[in-house]
N, C-alpha and C. Protein backbone atom coordinates (compact mmCIF):
# COMPACT_ATOMS: atom_id res chain seq x y z
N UNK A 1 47.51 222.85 -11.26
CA UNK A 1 46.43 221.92 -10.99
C UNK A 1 46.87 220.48 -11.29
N UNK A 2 47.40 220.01 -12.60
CA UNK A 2 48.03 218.96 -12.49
C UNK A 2 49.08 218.31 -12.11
N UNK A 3 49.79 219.00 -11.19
CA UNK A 3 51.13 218.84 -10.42
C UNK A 3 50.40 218.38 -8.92
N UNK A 4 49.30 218.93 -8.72
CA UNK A 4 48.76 218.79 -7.36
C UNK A 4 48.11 216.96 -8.02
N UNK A 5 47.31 217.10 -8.64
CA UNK A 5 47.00 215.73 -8.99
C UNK A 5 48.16 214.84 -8.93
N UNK A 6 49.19 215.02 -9.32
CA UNK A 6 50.03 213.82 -9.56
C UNK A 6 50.74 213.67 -8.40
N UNK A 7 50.72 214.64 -7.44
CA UNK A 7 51.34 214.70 -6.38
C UNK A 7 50.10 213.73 -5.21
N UNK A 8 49.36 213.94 -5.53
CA UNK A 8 48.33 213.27 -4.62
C UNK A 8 48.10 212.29 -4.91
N UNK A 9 48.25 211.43 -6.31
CA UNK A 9 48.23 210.20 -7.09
C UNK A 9 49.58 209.96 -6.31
N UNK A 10 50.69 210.15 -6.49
CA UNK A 10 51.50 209.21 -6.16
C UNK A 10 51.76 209.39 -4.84
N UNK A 11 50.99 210.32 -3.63
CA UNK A 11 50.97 209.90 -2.27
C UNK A 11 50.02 208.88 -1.65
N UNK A 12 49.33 208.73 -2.48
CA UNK A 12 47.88 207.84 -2.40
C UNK A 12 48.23 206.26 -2.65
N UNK A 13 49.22 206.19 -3.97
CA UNK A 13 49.83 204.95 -4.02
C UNK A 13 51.11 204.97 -2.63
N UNK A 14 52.00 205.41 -2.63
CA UNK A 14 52.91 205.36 -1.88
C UNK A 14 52.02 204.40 -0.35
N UNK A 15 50.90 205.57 0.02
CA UNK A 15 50.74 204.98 1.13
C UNK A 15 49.55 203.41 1.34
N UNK A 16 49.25 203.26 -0.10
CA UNK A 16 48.55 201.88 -0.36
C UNK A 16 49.78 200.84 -0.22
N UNK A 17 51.12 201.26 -0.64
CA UNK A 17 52.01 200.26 -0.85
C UNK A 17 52.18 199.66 0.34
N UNK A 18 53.41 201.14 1.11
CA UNK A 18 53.33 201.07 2.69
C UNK A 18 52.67 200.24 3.43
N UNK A 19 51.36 200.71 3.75
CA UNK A 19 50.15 199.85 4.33
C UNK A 19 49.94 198.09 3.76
N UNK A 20 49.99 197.41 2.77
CA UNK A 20 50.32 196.67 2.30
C UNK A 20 51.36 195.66 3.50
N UNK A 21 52.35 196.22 3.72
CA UNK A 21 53.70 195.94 4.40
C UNK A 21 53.42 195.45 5.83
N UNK A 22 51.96 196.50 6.30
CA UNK A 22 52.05 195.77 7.80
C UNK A 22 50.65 194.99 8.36
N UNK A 23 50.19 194.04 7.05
CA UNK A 23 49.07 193.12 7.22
C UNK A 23 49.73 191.57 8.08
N UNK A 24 48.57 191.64 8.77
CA UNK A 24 49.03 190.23 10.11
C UNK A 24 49.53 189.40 8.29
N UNK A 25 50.39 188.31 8.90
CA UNK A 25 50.74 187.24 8.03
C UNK A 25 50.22 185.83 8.70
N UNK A 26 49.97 185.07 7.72
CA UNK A 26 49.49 183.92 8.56
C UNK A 26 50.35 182.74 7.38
N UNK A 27 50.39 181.57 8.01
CA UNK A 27 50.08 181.61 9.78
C UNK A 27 51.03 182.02 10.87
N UNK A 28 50.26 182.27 11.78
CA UNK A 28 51.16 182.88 12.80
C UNK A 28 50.65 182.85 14.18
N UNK A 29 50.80 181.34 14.52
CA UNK A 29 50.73 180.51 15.33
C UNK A 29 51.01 181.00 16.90
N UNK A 30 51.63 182.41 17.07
CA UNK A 30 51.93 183.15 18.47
C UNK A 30 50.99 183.62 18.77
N UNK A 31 50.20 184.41 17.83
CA UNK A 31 49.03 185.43 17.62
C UNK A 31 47.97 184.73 17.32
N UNK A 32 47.92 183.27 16.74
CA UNK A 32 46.32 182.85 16.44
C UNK A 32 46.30 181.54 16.38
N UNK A 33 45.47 180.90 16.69
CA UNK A 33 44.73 179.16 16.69
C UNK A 33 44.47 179.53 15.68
N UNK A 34 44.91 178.23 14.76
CA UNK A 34 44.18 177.84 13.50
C UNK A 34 43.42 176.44 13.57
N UNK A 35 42.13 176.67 12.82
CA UNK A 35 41.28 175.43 12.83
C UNK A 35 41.59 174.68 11.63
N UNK A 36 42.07 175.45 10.58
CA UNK A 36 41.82 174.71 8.73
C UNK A 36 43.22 175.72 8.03
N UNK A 37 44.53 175.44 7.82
CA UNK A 37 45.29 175.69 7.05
C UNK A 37 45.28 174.79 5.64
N UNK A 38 44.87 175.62 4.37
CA UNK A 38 45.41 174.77 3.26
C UNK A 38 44.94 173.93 2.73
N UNK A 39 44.01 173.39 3.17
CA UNK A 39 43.35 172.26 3.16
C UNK A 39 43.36 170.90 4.10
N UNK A 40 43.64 171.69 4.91
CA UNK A 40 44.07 170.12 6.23
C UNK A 40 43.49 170.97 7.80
N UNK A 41 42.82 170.20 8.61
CA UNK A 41 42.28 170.49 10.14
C UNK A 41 43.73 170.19 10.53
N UNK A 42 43.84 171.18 11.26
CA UNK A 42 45.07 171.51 12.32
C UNK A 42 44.44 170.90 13.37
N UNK A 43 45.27 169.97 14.25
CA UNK A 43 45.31 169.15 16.00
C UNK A 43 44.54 170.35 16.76
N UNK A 44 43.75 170.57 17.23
CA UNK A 44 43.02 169.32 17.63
C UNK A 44 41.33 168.83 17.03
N UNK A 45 41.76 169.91 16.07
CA UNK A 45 40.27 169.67 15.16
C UNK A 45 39.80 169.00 13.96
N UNK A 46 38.61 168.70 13.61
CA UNK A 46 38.26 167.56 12.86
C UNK A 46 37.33 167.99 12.03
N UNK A 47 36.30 169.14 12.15
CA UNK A 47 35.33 169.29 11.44
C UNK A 47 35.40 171.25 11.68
N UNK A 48 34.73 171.77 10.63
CA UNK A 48 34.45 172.98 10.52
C UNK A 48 33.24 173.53 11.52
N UNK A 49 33.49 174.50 12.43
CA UNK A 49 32.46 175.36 13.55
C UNK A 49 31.17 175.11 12.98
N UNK A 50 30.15 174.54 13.99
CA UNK A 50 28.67 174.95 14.05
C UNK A 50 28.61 176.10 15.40
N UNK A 51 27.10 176.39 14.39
CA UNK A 51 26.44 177.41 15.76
C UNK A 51 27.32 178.48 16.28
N UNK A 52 26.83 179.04 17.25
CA UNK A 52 27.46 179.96 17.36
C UNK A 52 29.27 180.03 17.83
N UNK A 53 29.34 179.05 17.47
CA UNK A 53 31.30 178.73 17.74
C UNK A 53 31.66 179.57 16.34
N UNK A 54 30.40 179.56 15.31
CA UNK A 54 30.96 179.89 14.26
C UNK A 54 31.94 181.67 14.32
N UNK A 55 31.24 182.03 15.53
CA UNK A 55 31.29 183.91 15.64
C UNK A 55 32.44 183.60 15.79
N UNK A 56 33.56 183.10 16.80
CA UNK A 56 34.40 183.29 17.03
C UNK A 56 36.19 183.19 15.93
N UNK A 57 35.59 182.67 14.55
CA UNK A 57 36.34 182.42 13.76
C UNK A 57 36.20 183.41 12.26
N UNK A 58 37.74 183.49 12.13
CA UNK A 58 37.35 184.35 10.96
C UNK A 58 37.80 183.18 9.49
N UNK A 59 37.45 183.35 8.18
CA UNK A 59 38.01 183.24 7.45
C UNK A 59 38.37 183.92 6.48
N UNK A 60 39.91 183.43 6.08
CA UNK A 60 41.06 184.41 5.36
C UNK A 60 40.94 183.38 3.74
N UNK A 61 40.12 184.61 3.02
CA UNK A 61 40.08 184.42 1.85
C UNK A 61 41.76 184.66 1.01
N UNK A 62 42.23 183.53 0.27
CA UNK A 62 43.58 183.85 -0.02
C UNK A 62 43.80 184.68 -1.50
N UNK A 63 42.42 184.95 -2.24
CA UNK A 63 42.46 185.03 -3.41
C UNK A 63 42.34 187.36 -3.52
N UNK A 64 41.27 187.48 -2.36
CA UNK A 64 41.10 188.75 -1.94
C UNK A 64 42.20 189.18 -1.17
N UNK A 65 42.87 188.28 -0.20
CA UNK A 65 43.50 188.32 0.50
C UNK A 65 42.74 189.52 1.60
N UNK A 66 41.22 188.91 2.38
CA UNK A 66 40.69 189.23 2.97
C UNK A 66 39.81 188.10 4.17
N UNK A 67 40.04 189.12 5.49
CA UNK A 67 39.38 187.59 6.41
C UNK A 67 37.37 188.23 6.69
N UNK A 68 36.60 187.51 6.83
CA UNK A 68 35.84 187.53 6.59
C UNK A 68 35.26 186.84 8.03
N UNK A 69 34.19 187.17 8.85
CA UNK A 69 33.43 186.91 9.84
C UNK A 69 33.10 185.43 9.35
N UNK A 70 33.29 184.13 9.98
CA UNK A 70 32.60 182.80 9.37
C UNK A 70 31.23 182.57 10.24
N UNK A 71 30.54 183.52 10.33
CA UNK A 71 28.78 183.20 11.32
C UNK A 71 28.12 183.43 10.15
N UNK A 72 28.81 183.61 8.66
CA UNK A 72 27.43 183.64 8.26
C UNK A 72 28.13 182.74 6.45
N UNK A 73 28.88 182.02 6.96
CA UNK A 73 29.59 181.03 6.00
C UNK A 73 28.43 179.70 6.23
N UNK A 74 27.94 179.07 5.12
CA UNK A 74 26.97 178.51 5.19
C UNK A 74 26.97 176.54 4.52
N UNK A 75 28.86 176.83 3.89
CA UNK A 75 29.39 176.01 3.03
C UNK A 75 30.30 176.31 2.67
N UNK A 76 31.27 175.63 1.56
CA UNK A 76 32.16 175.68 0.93
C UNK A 76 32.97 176.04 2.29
N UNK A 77 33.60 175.81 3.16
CA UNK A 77 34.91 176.03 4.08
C UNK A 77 36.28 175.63 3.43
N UNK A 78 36.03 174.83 2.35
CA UNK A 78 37.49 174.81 1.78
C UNK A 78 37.70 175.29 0.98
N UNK A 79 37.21 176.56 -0.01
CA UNK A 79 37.39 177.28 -0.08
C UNK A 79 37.86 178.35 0.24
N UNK A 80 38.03 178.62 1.62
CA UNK A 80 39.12 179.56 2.90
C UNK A 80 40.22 179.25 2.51
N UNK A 81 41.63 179.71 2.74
CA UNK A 81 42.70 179.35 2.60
C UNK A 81 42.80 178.77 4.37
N UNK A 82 42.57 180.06 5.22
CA UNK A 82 42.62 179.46 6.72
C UNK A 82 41.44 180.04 7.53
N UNK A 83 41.18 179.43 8.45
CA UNK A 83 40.20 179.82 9.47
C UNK A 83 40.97 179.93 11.01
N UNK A 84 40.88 180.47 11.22
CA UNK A 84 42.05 180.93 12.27
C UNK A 84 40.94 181.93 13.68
N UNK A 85 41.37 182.29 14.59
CA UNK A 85 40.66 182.82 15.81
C UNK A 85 42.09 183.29 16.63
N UNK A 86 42.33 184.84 16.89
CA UNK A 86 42.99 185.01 18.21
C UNK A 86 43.27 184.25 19.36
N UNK A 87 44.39 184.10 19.66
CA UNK A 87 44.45 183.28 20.52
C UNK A 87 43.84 183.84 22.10
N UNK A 88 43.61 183.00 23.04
CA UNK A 88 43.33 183.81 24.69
C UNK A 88 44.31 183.47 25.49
């Protein structure tokens, strides 16, 4: 019984690590428009999405290291590390 546990503990990490390995990296300017790297508006933008422009952008929390829908971000945008959108 505890051989099966430890065997499943360390396949469970193994494949958290793995997975880890193949998260998009940003930035990555082939794959995505960025609006806000870092603290600076990237060309050709000047101000953070209103309205519904907001749907089309995500922001990438750098601390979770999670991106997050920005339609329902209400403030704080510099707080994001980036706000970024797929490119078309």
């Amino acid at each position: 019984m505890r051989t099966a546990w430890i065997r499943s503990a360390c396949l469970t990490g193994g494949l958290l690590l793995l997975g880890g390995c193949f998260g998009s990296e940003h930035p990555d300017p082939q794959r995505y428009e960025y609006l806000y790297i870092d603290g600076a508006f990237q060309p050709p933008y000047t101000a953070f999405p209103s309205g519904i422009e907001r749907a089309d952008w995500k922001c990438y929390d750098g601390r979770s290291e999670r991106a997050f829908d920005c339609t329902f971000v209400r403030g704080g945008w510099d707080y994001y590390r980036y706000i970024y959108r797929a490119r078309k």
